[in-house]
Protein backbone atom coordinates (compact mmCIF):
# COMPACT_ATOMS: atom_id res chain seq x y z
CA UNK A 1 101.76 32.92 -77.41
CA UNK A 2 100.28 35.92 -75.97
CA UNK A 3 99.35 34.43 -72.69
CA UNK A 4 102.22 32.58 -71.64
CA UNK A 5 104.73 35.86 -70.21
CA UNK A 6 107.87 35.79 -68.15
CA UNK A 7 108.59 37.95 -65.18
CA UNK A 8 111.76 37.54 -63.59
CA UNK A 9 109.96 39.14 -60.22
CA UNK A 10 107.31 36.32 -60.49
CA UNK A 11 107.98 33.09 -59.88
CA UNK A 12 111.52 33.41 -60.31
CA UNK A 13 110.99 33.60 -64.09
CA UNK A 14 108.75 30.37 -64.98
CA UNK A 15 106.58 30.74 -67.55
CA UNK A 16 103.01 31.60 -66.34
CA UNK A 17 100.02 32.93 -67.54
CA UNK A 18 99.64 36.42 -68.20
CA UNK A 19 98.17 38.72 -65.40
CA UNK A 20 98.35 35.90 -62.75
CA UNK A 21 100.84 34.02 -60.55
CA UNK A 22 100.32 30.50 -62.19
CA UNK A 23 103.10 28.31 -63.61
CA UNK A 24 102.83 26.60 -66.93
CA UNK A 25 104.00 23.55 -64.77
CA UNK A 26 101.47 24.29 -62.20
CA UNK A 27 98.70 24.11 -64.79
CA UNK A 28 100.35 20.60 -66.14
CA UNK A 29 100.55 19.31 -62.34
CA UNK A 30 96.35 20.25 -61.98
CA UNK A 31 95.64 18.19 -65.61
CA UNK A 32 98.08 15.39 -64.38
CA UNK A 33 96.49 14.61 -60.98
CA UNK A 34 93.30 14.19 -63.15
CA UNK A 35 91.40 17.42 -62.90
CA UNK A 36 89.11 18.49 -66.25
CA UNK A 37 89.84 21.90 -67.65
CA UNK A 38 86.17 22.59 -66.39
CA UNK A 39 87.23 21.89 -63.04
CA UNK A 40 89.86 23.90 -62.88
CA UNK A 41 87.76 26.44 -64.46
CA UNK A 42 85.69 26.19 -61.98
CA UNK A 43 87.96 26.41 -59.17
CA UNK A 44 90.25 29.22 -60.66
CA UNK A 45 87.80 31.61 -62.01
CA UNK A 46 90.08 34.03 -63.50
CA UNK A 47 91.75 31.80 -66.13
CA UNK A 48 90.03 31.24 -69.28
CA UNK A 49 89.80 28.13 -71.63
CA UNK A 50 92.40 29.78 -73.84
CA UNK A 51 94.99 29.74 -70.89
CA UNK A 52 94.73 26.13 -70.21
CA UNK A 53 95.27 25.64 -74.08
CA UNK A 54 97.89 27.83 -74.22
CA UNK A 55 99.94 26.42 -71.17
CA UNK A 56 99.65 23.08 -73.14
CA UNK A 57 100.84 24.47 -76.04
CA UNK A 58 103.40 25.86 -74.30
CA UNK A 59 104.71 22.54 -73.20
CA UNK A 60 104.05 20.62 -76.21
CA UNK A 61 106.71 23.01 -78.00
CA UNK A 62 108.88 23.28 -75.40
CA UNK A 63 109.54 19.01 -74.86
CA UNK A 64 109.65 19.03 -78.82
CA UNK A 65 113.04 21.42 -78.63
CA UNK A 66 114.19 19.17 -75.59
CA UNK A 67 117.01 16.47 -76.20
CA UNK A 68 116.11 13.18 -75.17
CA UNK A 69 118.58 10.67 -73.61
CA UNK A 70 117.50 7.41 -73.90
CA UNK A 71 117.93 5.15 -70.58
CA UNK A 72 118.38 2.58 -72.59
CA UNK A 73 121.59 3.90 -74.36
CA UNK A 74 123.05 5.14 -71.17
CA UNK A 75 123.03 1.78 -70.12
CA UNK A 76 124.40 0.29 -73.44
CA UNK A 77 127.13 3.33 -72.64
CA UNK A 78 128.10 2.39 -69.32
CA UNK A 79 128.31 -1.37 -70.23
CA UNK A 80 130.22 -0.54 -73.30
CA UNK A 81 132.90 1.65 -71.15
């Protein structure tokens, strides 16, 4: 991933894309609220298809080393206690 960097002095250290001040999670937060990768694009003419990609990359890998705590078993855990 050579466009995802982090720079302690930036963002307090969140992943962003190289050469700018945009988050990873800022980039998730634009796709989320229903904007195309065109349209943001469009609006932020500096990034590049391949930094959209890359954010989502990014955050695909980084949920797949996350654990996952089911709120389901936490309640089968506090009922069981």
């Amino acid at each position: 991933m050579s466009r995802i960097i982090f720079n302690p002095n930036i963002l307090g250290g969140k992943p962003i894309i190289k050469g700018t001040r945009i988050s990873v999670d800022f980039i998730l937060e634009l796709l989320s609220s229903g904007m195309s990768v065109d349209e943001i694009l469009k609006e932020y003419k500096h990034l590049k298809r391949e930094d959209i990609l890359e954010a989502l990359d990014y955050a695909a890998k980084s949920i797949k080393r996350e654990d996952i705590i089911s709120p389901i078993s936490m309640t089968k855990r506090n009922l069981n206690a």
